[in-house]
N, C-alpha and C. Protein backbone atom coordinates (compact mmCIF):
# COMPACT_ATOMS: atom_id res chain seq x y z
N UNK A 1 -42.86 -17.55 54.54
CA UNK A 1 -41.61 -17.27 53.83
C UNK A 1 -40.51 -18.19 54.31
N UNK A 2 -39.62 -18.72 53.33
CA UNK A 2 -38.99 -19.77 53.80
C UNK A 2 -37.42 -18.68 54.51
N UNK A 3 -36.32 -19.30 54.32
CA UNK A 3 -35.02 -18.55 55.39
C UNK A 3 -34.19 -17.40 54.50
N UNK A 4 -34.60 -17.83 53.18
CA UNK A 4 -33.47 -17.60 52.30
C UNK A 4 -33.79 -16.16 51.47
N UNK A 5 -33.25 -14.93 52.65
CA UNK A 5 -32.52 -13.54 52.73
C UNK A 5 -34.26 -12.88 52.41
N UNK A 6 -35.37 -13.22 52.85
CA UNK A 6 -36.25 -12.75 52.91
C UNK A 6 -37.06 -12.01 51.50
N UNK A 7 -37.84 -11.64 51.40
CA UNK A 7 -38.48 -10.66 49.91
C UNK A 7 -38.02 -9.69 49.79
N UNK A 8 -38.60 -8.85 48.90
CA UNK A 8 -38.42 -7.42 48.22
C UNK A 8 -38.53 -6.47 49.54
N UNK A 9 -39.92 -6.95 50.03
CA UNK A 9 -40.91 -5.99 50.72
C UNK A 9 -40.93 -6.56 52.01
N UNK A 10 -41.49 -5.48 53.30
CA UNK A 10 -41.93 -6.58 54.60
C UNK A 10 -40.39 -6.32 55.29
N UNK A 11 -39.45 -5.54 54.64
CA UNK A 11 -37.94 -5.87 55.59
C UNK A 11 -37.96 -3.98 56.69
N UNK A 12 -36.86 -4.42 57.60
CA UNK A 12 -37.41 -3.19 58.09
C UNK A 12 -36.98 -1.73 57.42
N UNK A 13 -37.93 -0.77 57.38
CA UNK A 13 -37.63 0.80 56.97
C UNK A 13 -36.52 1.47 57.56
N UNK A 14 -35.93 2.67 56.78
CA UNK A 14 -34.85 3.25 58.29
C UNK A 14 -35.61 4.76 57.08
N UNK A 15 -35.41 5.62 57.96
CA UNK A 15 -36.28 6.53 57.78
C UNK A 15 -35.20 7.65 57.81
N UNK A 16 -35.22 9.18 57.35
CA UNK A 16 -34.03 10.11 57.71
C UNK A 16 -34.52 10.70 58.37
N UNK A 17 -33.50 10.90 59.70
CA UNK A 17 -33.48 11.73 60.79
C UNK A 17 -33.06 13.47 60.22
N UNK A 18 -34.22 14.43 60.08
CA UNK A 18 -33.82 15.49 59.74
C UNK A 18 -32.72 16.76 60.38
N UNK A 19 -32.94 16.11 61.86
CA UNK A 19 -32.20 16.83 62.92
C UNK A 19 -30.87 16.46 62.55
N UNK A 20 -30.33 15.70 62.37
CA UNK A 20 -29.08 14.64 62.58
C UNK A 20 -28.44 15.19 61.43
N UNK A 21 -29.40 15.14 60.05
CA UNK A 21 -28.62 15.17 58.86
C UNK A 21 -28.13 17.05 58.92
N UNK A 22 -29.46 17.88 59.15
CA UNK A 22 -29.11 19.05 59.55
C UNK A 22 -27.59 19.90 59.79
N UNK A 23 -27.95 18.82 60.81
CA UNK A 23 -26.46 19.09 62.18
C UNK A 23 -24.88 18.65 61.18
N UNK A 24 -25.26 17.65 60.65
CA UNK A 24 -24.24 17.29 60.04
C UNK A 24 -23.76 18.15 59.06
N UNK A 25 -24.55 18.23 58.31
CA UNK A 25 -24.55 19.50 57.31
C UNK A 25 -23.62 21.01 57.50
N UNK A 26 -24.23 21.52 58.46
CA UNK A 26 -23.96 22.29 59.34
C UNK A 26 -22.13 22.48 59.40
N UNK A 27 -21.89 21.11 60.31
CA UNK A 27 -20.39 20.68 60.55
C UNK A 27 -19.68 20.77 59.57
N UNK A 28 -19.93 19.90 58.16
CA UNK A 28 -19.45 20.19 57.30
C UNK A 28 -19.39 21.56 56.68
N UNK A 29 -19.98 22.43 56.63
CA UNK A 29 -19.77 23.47 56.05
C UNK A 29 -18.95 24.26 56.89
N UNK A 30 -18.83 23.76 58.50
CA UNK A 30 -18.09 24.78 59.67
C UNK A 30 -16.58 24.11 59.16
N UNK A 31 -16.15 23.19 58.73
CA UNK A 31 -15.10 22.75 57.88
C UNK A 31 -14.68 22.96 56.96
N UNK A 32 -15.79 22.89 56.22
CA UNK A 32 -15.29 24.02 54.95
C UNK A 32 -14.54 24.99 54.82
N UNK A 33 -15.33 25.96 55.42
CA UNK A 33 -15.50 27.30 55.86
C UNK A 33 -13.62 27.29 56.24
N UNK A 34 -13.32 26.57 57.31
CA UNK A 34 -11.80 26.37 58.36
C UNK A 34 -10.57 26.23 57.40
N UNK A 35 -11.55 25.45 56.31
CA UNK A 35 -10.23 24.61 55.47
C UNK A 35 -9.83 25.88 54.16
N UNK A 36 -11.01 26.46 54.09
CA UNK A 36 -10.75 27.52 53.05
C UNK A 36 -10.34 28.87 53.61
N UNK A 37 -10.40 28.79 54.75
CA UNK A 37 -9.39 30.26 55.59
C UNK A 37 -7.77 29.73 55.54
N UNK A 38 -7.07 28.50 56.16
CA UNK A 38 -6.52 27.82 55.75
C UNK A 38 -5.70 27.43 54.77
N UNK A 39 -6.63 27.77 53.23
CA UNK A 39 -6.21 27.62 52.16
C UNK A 39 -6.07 25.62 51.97
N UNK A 40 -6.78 25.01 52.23
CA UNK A 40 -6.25 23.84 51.97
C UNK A 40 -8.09 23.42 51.83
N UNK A 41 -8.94 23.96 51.25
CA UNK A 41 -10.24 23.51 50.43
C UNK A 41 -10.16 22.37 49.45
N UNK A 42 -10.74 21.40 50.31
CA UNK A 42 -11.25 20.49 48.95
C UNK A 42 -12.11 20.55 47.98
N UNK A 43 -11.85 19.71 46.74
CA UNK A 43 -13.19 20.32 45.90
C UNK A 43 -13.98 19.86 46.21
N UNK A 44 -13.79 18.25 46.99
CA UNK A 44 -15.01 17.25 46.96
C UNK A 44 -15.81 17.73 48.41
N UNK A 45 -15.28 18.34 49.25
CA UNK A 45 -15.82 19.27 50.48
C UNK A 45 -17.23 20.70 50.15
N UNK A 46 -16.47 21.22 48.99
CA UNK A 46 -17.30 22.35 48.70
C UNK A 46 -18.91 21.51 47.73
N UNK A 47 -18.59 21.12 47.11
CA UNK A 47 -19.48 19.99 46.17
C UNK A 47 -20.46 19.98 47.31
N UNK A 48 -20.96 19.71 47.93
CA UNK A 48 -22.03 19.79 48.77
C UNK A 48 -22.08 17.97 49.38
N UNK A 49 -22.97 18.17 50.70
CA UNK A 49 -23.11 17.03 51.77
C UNK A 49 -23.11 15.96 51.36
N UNK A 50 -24.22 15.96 50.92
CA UNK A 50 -25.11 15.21 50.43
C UNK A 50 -24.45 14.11 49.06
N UNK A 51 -24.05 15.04 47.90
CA UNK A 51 -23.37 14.80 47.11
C UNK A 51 -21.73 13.61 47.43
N UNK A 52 -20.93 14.20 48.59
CA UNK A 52 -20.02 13.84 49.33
C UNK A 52 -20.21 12.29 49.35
N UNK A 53 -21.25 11.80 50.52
CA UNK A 53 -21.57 10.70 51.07
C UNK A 53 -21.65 9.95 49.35
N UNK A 54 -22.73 10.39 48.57
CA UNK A 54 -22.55 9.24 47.41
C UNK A 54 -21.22 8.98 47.16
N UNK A 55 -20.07 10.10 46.81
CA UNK A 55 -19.33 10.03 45.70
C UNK A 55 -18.21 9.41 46.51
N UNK A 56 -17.95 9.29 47.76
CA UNK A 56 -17.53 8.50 48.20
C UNK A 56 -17.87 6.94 48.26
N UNK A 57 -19.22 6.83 48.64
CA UNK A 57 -19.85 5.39 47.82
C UNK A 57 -19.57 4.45 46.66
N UNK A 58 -19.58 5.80 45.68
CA UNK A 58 -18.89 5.69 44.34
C UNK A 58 -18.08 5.13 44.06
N UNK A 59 -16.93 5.78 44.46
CA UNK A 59 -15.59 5.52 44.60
C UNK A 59 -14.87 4.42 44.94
N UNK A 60 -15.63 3.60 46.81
CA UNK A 60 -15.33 2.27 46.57
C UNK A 60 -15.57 1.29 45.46
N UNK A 61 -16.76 1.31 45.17
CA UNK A 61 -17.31 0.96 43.79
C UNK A 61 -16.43 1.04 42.59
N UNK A 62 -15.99 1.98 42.51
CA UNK A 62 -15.61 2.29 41.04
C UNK A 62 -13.79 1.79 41.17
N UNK A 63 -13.26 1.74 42.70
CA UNK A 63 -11.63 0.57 42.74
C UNK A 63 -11.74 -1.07 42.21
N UNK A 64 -10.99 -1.17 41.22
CA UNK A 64 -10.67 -2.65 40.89
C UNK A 64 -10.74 -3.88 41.77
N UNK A 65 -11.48 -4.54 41.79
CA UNK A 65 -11.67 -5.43 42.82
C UNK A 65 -10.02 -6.57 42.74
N UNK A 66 -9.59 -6.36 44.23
CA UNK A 66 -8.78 -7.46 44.00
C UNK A 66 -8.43 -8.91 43.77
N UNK A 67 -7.47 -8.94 42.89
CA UNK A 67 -7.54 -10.45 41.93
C UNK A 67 -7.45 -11.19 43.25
N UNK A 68 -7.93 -12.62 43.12
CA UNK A 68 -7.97 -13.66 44.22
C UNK A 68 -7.31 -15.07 43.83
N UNK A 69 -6.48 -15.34 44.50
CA UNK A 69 -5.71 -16.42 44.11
C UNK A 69 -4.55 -16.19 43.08
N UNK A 70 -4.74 -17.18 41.75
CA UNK A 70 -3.36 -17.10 41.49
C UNK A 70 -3.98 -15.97 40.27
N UNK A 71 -4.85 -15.59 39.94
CA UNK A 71 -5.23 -15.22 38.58
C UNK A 71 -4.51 -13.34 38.96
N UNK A 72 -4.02 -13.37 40.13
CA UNK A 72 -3.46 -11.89 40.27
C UNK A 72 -1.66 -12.12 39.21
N UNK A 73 -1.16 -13.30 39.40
CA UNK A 73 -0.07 -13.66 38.82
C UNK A 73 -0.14 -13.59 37.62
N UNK A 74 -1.13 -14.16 37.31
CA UNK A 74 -0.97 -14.42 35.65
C UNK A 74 -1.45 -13.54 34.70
N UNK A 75 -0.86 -13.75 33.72
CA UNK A 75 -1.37 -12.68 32.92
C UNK A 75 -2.14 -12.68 31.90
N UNK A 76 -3.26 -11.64 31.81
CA UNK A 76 -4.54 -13.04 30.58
C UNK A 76 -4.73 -11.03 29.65
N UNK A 77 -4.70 -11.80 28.35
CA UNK A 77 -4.97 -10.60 27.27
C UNK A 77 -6.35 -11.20 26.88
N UNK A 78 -7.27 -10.45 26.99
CA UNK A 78 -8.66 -10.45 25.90
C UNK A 78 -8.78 -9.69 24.78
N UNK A 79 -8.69 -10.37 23.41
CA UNK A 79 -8.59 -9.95 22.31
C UNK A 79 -10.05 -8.96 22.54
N UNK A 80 -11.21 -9.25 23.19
CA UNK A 80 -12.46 -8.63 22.81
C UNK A 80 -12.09 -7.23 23.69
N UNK A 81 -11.29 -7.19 24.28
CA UNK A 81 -11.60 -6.21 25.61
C UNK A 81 -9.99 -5.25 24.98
N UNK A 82 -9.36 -4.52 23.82
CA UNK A 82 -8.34 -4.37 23.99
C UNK A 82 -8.74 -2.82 23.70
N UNK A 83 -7.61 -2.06 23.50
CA UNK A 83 -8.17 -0.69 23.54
C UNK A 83 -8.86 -0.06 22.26
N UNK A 84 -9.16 1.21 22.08
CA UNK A 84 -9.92 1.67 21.07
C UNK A 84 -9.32 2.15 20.14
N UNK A 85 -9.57 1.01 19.17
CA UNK A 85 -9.02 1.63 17.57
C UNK A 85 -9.15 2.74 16.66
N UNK A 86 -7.85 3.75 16.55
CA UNK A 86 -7.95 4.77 16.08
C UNK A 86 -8.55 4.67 14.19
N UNK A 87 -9.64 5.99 13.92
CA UNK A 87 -9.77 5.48 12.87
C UNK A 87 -9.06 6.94 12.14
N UNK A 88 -8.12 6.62 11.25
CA UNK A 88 -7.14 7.74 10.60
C UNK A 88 -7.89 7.92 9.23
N UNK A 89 -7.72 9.51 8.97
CA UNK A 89 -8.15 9.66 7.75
C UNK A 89 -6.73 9.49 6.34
N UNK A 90 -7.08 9.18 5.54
CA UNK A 90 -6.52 9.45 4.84
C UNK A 90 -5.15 10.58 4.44
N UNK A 91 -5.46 11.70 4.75
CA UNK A 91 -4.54 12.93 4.73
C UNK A 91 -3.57 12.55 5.80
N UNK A 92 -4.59 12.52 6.55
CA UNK A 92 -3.34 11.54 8.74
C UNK A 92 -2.09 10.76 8.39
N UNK A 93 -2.46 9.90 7.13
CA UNK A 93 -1.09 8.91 7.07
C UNK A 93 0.16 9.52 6.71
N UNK A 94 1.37 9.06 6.97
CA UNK A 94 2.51 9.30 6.87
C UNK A 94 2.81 9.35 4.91
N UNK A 95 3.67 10.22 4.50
CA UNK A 95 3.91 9.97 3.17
C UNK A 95 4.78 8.76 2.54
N UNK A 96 5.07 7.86 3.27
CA UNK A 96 5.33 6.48 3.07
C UNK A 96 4.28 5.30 2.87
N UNK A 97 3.36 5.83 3.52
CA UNK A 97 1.93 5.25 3.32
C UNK A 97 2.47 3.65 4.58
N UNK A 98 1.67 3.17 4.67
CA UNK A 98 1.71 1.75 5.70
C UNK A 98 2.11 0.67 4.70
N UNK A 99 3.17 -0.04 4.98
CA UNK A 99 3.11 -1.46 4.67
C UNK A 99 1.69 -2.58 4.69
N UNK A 100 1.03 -2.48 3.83
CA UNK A 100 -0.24 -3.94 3.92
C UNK A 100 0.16 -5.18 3.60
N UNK A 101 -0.31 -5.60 4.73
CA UNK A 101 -0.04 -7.06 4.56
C UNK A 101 -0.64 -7.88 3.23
N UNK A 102 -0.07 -8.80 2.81
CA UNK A 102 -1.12 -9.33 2.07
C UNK A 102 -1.69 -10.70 2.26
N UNK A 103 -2.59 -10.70 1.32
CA UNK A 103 -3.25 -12.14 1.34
C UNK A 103 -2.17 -13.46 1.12
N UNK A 104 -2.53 -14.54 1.58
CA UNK A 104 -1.52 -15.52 1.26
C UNK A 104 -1.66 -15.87 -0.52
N UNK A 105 -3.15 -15.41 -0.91
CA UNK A 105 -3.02 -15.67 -2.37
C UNK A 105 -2.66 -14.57 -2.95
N UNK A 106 -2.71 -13.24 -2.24
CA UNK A 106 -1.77 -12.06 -3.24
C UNK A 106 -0.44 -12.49 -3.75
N UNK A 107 0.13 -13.06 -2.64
CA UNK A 107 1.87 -13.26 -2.37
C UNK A 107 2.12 -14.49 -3.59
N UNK A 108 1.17 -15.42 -3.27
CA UNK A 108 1.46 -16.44 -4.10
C UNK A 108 1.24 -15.69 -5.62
N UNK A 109 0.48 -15.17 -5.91
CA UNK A 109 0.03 -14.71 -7.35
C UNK A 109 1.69 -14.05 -7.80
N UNK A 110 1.82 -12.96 -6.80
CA UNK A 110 2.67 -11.78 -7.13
C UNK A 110 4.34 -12.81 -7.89
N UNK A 111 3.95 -13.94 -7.01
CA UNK A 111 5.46 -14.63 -6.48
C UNK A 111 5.47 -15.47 -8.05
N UNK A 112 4.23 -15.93 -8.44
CA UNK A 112 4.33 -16.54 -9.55
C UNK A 112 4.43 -15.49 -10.92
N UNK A 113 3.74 -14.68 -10.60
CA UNK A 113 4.50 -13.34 -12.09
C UNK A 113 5.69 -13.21 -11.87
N UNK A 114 6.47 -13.08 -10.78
CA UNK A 114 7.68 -12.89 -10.89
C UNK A 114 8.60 -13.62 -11.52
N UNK A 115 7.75 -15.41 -10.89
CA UNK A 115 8.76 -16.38 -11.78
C UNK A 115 8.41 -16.70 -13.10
N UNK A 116 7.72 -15.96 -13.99
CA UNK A 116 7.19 -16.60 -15.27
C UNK A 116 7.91 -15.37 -16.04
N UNK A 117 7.96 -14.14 -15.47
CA UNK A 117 9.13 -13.14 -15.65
C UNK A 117 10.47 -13.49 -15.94
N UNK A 118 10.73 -14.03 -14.91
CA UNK A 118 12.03 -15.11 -15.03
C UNK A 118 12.87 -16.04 -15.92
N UNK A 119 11.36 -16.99 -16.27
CA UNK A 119 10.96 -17.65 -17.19
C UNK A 119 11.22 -17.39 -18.41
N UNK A 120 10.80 -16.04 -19.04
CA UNK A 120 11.11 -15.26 -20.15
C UNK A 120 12.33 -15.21 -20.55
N UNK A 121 12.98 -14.29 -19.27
CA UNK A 121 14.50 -13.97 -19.51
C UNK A 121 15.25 -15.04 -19.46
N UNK A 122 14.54 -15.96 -19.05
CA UNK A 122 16.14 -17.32 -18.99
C UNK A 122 16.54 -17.66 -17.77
N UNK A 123 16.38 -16.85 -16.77
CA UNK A 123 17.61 -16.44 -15.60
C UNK A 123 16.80 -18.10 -15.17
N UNK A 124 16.26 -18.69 -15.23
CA UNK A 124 15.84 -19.67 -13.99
C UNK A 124 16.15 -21.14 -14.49
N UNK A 125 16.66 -22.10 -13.48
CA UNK A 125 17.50 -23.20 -14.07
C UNK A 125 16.85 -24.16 -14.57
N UNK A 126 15.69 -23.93 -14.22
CA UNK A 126 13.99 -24.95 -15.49
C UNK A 126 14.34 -24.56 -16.71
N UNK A 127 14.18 -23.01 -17.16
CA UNK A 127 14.44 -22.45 -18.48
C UNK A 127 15.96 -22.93 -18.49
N UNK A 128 16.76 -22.97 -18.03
CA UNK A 128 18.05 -23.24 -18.96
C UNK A 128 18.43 -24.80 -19.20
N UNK A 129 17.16 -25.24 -18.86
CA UNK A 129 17.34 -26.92 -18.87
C UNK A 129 16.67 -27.02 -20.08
N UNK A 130 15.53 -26.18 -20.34
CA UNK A 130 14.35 -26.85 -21.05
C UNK A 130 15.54 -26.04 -22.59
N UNK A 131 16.09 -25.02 -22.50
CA UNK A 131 16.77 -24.41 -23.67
C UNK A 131 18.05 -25.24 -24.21
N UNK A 132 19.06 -26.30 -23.24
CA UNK A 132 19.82 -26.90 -23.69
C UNK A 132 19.05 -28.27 -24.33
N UNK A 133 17.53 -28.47 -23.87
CA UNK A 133 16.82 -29.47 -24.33
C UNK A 133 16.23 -29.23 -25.44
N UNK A 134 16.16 -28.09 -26.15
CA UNK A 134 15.63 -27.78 -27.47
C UNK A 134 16.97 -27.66 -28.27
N UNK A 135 17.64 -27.32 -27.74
CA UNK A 135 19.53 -27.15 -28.69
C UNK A 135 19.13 -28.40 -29.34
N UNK A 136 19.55 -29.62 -28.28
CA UNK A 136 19.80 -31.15 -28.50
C UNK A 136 19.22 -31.54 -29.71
N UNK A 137 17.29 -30.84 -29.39
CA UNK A 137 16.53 -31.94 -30.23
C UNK A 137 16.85 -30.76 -32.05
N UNK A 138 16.72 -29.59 -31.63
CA UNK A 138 17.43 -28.78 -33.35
C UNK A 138 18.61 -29.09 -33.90
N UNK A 139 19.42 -29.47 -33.36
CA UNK A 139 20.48 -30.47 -33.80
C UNK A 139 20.23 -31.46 -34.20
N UNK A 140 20.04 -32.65 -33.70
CA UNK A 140 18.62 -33.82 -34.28
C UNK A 140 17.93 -33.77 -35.41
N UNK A 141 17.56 -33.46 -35.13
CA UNK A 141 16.44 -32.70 -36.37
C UNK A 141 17.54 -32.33 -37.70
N UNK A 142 18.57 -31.65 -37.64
CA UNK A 142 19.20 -30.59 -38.52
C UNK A 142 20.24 -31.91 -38.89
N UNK A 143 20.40 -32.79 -38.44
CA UNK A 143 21.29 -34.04 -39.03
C UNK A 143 20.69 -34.86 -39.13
N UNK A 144 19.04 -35.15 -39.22
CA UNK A 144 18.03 -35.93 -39.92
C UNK A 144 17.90 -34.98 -41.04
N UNK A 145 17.42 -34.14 -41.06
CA UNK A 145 17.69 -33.70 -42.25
C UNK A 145 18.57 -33.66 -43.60
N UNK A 146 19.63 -33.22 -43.11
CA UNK A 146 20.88 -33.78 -43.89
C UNK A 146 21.12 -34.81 -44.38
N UNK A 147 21.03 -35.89 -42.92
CA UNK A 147 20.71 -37.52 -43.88
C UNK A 147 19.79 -37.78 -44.68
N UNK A 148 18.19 -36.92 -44.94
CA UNK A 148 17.53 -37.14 -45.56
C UNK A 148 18.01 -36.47 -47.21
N UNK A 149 18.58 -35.71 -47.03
CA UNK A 149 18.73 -34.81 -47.88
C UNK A 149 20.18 -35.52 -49.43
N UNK A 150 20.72 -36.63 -48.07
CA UNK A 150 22.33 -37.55 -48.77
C UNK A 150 21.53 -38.37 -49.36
N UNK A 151 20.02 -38.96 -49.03
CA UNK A 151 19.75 -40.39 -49.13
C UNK A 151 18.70 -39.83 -50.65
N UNK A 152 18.60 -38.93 -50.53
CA UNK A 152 17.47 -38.70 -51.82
C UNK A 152 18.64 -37.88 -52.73
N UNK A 153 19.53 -37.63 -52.45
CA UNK A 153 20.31 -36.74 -53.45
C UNK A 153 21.59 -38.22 -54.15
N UNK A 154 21.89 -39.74 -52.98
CA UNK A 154 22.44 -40.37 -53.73
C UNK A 154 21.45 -41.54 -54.05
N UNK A 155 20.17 -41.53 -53.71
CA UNK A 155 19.31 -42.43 -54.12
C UNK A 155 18.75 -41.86 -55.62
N UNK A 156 18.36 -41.17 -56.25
CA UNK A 156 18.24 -40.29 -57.27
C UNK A 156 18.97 -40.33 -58.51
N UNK A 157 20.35 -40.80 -58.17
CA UNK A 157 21.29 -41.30 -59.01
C UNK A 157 21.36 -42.21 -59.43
């Protein structure tokens, strides 16, 4: 076997001392026992010995390991890691209902009915260009006419 932290198997055993754990046992419950005459019983005391030793184990385990270097300073959001999205029913919502966002092509659509709306009524300064540009040319028109109307009424004669 080469140096590097040895195998699975082959490392040495440690075996439980039944006397020892016994005794211990024992103590703890003569504590117990002290702390609940006392009035100052823990829960994690009564929970039993055995139980104890893990959940203390646990516990280091289960504290946030501290940040190292500068990454304790800074501050980092993970979109994947954020909290849990409530899912609301229908009846749940407020009687205002939510603002939805929309699509950039809703907005554009909505934005162009509005201006062809517009369009209709006049109010927009395209339409009041393109309407003094039809005046011009019906006028035009309405004194070609007329001249047509002098030139065949004194040509005729």
């Amino acid at each position: 076997r080469g140096g590097g932290g040895g195998g699975r198997k082959g490392g040495r055993r440690q075996f439980t001392n039944f006397e020892a754990e016994s005794e211990k046992k024992e103590r703890e419950e003569k504590e117990a026992r002290w702390r609940a005459q006392r009035g100052e019983a823990d829960s994690d005391e009564e929970s039993g010995s055995g139980e104890s030793e893990e959940s203390s184990e646990e516990e280091g385990e289960a504290k946030a390991p501290k940040p190292k270097g500068v990454s304790g300073l800074i501050e980092q959001r993970n979109p994947n890691r954020t909290g849990v999205k409530e899912n609301r029913k229908v009846t749940d919502l407020p009687e205002g209902g939510v603002k939805v966002e929309l699509s950039r092509r809703e907005r554009e659509e909505i934005k162009k009915q509005q201006y062809v709306k517009l369009q209709e009524e006049c109010k927009t300064d395209q339409a009041r260009a393109d309407l003094e540009r039809l005046a011009i040319i019906r006028a035009r028109r309405a004194e070609a006419e007329a001249k047509r109307k002098e030139e065949m009424e004194g040509g005729g004669k």
